[in-house]
N, C-alpha and C. Protein backbone atom coordinates (compact mmCIF):
# COMPACT_ATOMS: atom_id res chain seq x y z
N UNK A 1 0.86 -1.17 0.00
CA UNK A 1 0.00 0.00 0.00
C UNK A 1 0.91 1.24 0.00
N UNK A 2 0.80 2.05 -1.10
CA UNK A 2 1.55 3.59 -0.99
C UNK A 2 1.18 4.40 -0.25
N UNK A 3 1.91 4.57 1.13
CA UNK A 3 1.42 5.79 1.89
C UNK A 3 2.25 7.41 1.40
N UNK A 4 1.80 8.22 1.38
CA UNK A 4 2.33 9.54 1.22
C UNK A 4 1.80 10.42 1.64
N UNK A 5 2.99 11.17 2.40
CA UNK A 5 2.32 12.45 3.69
C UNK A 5 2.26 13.01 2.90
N UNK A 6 1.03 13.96 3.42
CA UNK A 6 0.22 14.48 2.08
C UNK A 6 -0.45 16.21 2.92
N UNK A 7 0.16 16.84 2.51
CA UNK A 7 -0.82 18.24 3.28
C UNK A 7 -0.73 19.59 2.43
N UNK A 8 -1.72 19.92 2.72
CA UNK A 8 -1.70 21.78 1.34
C UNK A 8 -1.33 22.85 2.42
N UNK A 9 -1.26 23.88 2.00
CA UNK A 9 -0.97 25.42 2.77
C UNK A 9 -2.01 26.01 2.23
N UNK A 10 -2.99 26.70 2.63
CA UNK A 10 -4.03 27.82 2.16
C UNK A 10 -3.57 29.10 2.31
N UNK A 11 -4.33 30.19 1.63
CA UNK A 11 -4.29 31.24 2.09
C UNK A 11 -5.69 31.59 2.95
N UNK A 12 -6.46 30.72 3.16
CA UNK A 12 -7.55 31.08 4.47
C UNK A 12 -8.36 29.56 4.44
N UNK A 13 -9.26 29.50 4.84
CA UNK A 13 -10.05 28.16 5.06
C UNK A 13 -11.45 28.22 4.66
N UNK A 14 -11.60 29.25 3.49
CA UNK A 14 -12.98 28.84 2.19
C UNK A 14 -12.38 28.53 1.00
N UNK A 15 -12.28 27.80 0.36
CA UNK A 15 -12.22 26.94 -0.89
C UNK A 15 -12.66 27.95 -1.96
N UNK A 16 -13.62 28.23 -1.51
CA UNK A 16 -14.71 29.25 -2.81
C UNK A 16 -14.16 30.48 -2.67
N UNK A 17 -13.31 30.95 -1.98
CA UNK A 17 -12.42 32.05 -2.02
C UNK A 17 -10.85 32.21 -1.78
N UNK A 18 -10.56 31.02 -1.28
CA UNK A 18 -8.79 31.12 -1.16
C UNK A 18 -8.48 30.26 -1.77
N UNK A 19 -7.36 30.79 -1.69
CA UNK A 19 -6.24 29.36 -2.73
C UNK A 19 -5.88 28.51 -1.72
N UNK A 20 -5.12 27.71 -2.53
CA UNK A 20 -4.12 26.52 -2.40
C UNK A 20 -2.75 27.18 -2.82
N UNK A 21 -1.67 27.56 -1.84
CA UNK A 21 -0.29 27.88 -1.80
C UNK A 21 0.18 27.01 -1.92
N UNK A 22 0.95 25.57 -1.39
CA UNK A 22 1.68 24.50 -1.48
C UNK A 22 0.62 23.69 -1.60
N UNK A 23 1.42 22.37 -2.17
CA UNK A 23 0.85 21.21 -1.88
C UNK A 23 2.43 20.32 -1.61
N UNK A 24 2.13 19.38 -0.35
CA UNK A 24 3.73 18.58 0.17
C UNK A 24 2.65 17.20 -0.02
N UNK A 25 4.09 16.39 -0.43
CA UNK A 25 4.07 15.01 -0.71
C UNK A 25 4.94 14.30 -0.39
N UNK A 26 5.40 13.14 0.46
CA UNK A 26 6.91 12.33 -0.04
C UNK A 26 6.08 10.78 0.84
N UNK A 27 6.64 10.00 -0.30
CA UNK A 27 6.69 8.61 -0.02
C UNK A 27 7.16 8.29 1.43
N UNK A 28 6.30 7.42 2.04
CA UNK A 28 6.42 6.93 3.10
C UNK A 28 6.30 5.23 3.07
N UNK A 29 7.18 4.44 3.94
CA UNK A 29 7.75 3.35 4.38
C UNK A 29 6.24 2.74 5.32
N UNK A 30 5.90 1.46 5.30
CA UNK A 30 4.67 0.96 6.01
C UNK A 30 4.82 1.49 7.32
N UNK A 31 6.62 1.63 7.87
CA UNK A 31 6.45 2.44 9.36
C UNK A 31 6.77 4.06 10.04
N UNK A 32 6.27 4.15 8.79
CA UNK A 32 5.86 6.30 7.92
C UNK A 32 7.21 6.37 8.38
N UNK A 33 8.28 5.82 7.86
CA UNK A 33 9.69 6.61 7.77
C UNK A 33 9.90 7.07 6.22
N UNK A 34 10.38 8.18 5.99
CA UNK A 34 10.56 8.63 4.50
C UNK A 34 11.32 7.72 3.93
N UNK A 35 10.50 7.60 2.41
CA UNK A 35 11.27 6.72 1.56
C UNK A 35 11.54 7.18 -0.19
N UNK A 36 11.56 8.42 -0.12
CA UNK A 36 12.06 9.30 -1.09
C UNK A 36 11.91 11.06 -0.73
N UNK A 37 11.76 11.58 -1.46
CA UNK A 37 11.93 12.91 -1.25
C UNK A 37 10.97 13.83 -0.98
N UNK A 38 10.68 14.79 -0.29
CA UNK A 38 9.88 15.66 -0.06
C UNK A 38 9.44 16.73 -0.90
N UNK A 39 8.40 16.56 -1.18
CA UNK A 39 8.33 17.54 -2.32
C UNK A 39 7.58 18.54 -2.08
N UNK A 40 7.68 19.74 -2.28
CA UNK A 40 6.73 20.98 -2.25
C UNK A 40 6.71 21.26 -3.55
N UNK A 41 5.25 21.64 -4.01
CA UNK A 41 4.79 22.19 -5.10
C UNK A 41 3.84 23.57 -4.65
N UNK A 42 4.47 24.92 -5.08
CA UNK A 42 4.28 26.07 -5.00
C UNK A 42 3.59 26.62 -5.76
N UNK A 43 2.84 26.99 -5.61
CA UNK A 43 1.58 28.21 -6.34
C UNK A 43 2.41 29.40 -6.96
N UNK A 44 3.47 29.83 -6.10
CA UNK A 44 3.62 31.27 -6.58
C UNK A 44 5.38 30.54 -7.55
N UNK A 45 5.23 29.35 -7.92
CA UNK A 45 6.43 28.58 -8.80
C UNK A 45 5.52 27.98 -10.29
N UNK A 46 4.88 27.95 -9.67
CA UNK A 46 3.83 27.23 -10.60
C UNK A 46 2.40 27.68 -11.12
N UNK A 47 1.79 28.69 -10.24
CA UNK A 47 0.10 28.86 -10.50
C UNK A 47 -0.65 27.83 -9.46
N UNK A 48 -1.51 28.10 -9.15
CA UNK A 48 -2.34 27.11 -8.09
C UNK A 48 -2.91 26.19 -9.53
N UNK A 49 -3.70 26.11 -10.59
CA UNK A 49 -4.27 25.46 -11.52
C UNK A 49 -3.23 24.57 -11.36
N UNK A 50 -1.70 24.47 -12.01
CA UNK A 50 -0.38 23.69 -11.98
C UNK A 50 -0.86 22.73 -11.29
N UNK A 51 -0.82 23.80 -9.86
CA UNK A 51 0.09 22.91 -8.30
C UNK A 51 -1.03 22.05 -8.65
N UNK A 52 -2.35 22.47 -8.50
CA UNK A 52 -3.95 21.35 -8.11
C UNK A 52 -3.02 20.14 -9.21
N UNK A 53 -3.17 20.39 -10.81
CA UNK A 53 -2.81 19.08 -12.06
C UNK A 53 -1.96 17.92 -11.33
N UNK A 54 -0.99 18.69 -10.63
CA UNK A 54 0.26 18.12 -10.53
C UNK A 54 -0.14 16.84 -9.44
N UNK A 55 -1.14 17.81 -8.23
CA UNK A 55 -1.09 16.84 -7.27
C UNK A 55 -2.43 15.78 -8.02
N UNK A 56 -3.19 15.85 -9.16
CA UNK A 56 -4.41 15.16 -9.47
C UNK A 56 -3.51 14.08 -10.07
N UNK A 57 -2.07 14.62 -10.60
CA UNK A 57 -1.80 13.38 -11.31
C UNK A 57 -1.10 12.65 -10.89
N UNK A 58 -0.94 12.54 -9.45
CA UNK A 58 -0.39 11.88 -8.38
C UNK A 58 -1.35 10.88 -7.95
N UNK A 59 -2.60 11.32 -8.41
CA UNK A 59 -3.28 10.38 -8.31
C UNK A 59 -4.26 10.72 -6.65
N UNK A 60 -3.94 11.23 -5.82
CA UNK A 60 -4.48 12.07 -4.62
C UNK A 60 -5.95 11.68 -4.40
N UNK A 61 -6.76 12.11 -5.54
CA UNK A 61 -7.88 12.13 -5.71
C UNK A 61 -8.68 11.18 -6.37
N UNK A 62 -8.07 10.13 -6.54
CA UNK A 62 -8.33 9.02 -7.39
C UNK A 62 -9.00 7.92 -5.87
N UNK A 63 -10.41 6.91 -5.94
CA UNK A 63 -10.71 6.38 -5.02
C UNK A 63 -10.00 4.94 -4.88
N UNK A 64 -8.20 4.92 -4.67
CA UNK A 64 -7.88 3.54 -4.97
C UNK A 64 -7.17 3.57 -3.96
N UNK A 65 -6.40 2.39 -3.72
CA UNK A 65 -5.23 2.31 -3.33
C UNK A 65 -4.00 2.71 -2.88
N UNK A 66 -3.51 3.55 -4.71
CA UNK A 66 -2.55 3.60 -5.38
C UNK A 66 -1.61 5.04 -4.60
N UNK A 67 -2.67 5.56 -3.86
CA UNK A 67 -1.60 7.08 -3.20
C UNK A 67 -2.76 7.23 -2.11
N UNK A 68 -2.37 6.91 -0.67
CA UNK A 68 -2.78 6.84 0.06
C UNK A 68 -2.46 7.63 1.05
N UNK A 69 -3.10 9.03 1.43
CA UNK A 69 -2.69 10.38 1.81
C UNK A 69 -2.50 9.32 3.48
N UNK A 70 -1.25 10.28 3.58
CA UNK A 70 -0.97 10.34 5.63
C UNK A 70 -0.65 11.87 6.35
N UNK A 71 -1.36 12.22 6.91
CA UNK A 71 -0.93 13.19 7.30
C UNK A 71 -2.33 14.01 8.71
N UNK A 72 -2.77 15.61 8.81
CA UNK A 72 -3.16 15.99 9.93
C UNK A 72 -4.13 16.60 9.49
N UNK A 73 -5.40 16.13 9.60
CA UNK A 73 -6.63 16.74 9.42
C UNK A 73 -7.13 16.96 7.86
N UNK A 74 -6.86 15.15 7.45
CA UNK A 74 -6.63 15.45 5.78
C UNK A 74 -7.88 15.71 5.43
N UNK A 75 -9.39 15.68 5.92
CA UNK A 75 -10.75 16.11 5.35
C UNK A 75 -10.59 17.31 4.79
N UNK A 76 -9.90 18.12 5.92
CA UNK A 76 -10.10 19.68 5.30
C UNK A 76 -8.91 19.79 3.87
N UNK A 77 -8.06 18.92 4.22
CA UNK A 77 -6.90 18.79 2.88
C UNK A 77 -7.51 18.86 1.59
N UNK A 78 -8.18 17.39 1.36
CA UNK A 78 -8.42 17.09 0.82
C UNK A 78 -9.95 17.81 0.03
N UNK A 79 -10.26 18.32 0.78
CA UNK A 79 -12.42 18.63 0.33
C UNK A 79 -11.45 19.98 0.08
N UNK A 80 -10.50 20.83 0.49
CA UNK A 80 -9.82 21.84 -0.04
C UNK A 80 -9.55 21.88 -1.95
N UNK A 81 -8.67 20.89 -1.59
CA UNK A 81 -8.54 20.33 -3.03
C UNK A 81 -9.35 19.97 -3.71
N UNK A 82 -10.34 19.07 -3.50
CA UNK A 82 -11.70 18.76 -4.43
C UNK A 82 -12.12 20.00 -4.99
N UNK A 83 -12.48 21.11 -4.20
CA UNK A 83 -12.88 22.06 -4.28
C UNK A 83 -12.48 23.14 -5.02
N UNK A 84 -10.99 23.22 -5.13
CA UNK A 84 -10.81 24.13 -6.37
C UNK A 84 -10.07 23.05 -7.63
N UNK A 85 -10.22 22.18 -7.24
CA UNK A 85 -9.87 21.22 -8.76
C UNK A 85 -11.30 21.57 -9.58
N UNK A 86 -12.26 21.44 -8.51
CA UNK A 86 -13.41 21.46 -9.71
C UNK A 86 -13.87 23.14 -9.89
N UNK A 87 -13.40 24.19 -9.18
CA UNK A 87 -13.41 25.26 -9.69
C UNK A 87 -12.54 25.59 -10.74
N UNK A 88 -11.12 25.23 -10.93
CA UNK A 88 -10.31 25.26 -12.14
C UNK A 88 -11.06 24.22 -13.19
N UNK A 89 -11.76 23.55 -12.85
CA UNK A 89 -12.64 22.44 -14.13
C UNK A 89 -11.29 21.06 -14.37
N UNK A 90 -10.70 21.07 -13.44
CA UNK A 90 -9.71 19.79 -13.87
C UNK A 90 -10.65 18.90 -13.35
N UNK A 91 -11.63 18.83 -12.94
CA UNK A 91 -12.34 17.38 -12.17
C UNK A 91 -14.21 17.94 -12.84
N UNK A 92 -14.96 17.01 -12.58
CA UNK A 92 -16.26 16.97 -12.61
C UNK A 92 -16.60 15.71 -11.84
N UNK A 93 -17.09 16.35 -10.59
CA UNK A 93 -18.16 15.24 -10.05
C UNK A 93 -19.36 15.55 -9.39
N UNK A 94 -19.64 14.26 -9.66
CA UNK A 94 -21.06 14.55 -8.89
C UNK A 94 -21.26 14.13 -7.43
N UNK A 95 -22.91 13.86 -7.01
CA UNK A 95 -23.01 13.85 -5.58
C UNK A 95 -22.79 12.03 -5.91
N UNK A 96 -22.73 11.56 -6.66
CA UNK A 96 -22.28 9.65 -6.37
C UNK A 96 -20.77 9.52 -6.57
N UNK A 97 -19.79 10.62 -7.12
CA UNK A 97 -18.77 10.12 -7.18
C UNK A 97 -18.14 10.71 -6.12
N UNK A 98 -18.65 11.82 -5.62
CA UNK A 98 -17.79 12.15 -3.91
C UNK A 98 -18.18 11.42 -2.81
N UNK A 99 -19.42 10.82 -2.74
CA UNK A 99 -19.89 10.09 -2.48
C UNK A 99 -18.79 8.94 -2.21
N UNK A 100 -18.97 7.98 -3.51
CA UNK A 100 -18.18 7.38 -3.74
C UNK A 100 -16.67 7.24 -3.12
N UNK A 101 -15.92 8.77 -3.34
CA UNK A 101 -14.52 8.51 -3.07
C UNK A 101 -14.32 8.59 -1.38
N UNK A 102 -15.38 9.66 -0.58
CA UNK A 102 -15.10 9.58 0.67
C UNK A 102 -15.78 8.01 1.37
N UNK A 103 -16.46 7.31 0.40
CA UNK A 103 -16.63 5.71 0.91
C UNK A 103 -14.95 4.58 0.59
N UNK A 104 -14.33 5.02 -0.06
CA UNK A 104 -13.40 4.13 -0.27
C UNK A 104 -12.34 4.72 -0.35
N UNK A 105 -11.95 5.58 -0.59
CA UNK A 105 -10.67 6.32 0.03
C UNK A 105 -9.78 5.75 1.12
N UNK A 106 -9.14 5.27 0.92
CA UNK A 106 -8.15 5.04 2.43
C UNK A 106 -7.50 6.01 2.60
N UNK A 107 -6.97 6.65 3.70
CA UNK A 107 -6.12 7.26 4.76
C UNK A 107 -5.89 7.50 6.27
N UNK A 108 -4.30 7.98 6.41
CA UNK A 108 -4.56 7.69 7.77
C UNK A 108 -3.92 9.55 8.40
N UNK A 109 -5.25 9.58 9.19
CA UNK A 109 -5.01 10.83 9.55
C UNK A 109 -4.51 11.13 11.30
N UNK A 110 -3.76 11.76 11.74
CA UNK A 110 -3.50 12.04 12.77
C UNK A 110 -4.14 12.93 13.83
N UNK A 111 -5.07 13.54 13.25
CA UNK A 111 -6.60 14.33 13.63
C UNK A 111 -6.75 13.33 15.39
N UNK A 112 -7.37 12.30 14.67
CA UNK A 112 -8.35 11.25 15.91
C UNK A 112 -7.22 11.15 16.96
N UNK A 113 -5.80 11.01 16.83
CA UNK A 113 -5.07 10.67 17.71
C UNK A 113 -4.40 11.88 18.52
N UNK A 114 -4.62 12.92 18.02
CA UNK A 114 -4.48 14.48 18.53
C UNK A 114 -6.15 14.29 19.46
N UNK A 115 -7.01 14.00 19.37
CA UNK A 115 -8.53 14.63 19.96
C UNK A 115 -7.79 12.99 21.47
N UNK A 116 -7.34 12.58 21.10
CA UNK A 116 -7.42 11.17 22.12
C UNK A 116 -5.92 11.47 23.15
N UNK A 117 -5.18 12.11 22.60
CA UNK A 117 -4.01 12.67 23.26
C UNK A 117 -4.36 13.76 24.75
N UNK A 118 -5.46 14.50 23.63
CA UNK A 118 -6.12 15.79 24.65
C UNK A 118 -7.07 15.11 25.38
N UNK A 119 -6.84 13.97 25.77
CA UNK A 119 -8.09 13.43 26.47
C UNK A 119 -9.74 13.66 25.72
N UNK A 120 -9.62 13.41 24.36
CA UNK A 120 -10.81 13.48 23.77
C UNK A 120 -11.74 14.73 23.99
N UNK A 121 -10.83 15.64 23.93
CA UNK A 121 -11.39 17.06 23.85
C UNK A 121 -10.90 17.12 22.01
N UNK A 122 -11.43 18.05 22.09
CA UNK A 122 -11.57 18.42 20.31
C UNK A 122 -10.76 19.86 20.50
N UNK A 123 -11.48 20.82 21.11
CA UNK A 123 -10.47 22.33 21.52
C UNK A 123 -9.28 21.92 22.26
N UNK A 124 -8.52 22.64 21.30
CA UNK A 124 -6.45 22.20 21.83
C UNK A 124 -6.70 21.05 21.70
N UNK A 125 -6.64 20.52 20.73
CA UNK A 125 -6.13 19.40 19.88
C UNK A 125 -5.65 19.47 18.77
N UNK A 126 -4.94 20.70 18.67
CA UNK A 126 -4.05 20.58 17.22
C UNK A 126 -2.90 20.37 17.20
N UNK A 127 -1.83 20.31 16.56
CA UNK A 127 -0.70 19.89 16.19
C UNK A 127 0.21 20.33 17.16
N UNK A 128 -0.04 21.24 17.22
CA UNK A 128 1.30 22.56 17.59
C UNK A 128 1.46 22.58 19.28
N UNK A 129 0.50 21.95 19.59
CA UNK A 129 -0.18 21.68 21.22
C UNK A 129 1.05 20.44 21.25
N UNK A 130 1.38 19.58 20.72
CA UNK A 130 1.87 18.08 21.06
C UNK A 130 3.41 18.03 20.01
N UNK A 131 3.70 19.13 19.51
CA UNK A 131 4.58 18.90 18.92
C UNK A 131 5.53 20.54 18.54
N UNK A 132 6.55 20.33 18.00
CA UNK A 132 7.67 21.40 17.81
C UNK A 132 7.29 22.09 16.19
N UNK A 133 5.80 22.84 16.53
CA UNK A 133 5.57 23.17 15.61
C UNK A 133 4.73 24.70 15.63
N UNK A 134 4.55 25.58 15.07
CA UNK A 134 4.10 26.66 15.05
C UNK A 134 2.61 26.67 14.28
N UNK A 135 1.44 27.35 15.17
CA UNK A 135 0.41 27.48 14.09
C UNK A 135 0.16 27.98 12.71
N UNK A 136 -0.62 26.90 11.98
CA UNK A 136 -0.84 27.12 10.69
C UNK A 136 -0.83 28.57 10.21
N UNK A 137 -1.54 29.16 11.07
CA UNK A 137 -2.34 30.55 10.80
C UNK A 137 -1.65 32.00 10.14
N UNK A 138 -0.19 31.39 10.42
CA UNK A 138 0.82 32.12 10.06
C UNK A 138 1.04 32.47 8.45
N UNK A 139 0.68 31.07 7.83
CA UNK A 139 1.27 31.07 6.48
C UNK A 139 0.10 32.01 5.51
N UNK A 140 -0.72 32.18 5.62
CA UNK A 140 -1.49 33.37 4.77
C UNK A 140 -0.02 34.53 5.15
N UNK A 141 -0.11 34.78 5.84
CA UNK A 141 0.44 36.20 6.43
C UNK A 141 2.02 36.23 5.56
N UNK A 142 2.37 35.11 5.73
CA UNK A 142 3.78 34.78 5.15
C UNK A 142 3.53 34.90 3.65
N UNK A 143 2.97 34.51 2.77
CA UNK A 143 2.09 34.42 1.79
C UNK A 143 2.14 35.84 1.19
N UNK A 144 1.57 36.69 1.73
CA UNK A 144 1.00 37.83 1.30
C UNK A 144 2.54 38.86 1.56
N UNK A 145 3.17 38.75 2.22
CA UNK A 145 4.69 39.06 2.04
C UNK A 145 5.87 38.43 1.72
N UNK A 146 5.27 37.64 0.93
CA UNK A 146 6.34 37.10 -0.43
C UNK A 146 7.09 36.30 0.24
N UNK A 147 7.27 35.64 1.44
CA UNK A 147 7.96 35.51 2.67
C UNK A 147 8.16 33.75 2.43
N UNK A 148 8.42 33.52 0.85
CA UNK A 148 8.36 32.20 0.34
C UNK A 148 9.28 31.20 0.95
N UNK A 149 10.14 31.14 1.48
CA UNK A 149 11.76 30.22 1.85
C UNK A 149 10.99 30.21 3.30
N UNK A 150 10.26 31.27 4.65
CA UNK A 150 9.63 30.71 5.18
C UNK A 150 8.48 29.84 5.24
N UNK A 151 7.55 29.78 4.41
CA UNK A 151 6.66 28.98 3.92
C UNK A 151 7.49 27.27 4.03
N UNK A 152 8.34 27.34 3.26
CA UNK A 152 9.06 26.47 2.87
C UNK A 152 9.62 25.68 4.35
N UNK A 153 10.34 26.33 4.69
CA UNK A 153 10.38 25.90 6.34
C UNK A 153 9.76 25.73 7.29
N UNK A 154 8.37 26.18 7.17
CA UNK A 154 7.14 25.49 8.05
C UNK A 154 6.62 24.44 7.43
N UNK A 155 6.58 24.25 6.04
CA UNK A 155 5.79 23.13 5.71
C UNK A 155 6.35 21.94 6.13
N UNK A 156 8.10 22.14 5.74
CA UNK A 156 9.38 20.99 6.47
C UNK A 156 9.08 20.84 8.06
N UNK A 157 8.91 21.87 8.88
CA UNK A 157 8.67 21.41 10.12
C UNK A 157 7.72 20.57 10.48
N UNK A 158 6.68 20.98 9.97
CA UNK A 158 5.24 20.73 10.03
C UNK A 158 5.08 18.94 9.56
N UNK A 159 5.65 18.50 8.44
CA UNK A 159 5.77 17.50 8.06
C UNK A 159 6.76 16.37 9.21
N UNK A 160 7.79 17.34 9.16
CA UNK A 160 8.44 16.56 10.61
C UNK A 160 7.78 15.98 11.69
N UNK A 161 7.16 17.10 12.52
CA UNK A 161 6.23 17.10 13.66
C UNK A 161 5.12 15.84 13.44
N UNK A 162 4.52 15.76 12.16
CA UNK A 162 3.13 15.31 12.33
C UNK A 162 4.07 13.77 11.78
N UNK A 163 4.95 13.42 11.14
CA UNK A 163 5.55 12.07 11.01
C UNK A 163 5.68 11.47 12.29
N UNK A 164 6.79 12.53 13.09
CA UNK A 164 7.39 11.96 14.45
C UNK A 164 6.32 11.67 15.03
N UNK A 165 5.41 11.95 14.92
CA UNK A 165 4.16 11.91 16.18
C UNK A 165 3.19 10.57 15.52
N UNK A 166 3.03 10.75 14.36
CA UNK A 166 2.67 9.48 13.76
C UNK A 166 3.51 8.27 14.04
N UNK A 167 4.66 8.21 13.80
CA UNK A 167 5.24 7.50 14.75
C UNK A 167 5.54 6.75 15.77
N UNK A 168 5.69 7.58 16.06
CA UNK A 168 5.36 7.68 17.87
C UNK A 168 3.87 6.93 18.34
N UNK A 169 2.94 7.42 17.53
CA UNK A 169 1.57 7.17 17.66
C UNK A 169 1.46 5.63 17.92
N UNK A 170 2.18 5.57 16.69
CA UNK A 170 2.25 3.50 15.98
C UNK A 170 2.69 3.13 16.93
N UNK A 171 4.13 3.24 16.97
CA UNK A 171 4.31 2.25 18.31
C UNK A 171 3.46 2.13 20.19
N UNK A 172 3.36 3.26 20.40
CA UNK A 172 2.52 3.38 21.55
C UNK A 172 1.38 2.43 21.41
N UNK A 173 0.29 3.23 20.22
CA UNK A 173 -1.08 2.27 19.87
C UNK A 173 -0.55 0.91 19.72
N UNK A 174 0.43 0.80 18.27
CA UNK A 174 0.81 -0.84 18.38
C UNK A 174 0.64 -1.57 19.49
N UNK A 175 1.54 -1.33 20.46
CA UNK A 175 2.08 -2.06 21.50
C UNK A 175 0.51 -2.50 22.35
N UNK A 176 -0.12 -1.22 22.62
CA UNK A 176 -1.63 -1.16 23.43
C UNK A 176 -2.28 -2.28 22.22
N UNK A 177 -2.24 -2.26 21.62
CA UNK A 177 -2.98 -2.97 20.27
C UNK A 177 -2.57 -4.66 20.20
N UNK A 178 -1.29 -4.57 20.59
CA UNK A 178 -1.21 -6.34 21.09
C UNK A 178 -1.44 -6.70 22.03
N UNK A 179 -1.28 -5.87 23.25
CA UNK A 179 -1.40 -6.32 25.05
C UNK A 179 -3.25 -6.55 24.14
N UNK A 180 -4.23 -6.07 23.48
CA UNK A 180 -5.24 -6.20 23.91
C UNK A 180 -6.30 -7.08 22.63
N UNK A 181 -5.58 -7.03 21.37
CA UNK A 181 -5.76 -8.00 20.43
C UNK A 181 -6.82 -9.21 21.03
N UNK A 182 -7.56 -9.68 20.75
CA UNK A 182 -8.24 -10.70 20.68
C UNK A 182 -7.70 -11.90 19.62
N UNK A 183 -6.86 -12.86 20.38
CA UNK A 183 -6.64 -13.82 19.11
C UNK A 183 -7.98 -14.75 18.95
N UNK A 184 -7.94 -15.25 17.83
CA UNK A 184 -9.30 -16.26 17.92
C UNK A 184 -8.68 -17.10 18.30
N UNK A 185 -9.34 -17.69 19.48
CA UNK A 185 -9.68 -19.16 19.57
C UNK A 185 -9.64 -20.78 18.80
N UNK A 186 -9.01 -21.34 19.34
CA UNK A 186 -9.12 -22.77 18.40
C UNK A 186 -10.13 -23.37 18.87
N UNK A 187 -11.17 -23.87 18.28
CA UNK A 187 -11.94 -25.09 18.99
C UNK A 187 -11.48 -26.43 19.58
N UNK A 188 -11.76 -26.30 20.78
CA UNK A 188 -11.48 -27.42 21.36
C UNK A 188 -12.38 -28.70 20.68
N UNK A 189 -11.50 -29.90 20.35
CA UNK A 189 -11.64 -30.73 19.47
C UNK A 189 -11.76 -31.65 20.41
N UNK A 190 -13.16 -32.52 20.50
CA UNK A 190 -13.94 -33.97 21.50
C UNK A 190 -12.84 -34.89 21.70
N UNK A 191 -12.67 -35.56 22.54
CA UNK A 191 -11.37 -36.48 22.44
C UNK A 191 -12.43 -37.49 21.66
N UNK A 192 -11.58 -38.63 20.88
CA UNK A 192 -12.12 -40.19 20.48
C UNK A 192 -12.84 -40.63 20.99
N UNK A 193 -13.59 -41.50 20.90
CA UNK A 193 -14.19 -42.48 21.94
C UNK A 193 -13.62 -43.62 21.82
């Protein structure tokens, strides 16, 4: 299964009015250790239309297998992206094929394990709370003063943070996950008569 940390940069959080600044990608190992290169794809390198193609033909948005986003709060990632793919017209769907892709989509997001960290609070449960990372909220601001090479260095942190912690996550859960595993049972088999 291809996992790849997968996360965008906005310039605000409506679809129908902001862009998509980055989009980061890099191949990940079954035990999310990097297993090729990190890639940022830039809006202000490329055009946001580009960046969206680039990441569609990665396959991102496709309901398979084949690129299987990992990363922190990928709903909003991702319905980000849906959202101006089909405002640039690179996509057309309807209500059975989104449908569709949020039924079979695999990914694994670090969201649920941030809300379970905070003791299943939802407020202060974001990233930056549990890890060596700075809020999102910054990068519009960075954005709008051309302030590109920082961009660049939060997305690297940011990717750091939410791996290590994924990580981290696995083995902790793992471990809780075998102490409590249910093996099946063999049937006990009648002796002869």
């Amino acid at each position: 299964m291809p996992l790849y940390y997968f996360d965008i940069e906005t310039t605000g959080d409506d679809p129908q009015q902001d862009r998509i600044v980055t989009i980061q990608y890099q191949p990940l190992a079954d035990d999310l250790s990097a297993v090729g290169p990190f890639q940022v794809v830039a809006e202000w390198e490329w055009g946001e239309k580009q960046v969206i193609q680039m990441a569609l033909d990665k396959g991102v948005l496709e309901p398979t297998w084949d690129f299987v986003p990992v990363g922190n709060r990928l709903r909003f990632d991702l319905t980000f992206l849906l959202e101006r793919a089909t405002k640039w017209k690179l996509i057309e769907w309807d209500l059975a094929k989104l449908r569709y892709f949020w039924f079979t989509k695999p990914y694994v997001d670090l969201g649920p394990i941030l809300v379970m960290l905070n003791r299943g609070s939802l407020s202060g449960s974001s990233l930056h709370n549990f890890a060596d990372k700075e809020s999102g909220a910054r990068v519009p601001r960075m954005y709008l003063a051309g302030r590109y090479s920082d961009i660049i260095d939060y997305v690297t942190r940011e990717r750091n943070a939410a791996v290590d912690l994924l990580r981290e996550g696995r083995e902790v859960l793992g471990a809780m996950g075998d102490q409590r595993r249910r093996t099946p049972r063999i049937p006990e088999q009648s002796p002869d008569p």
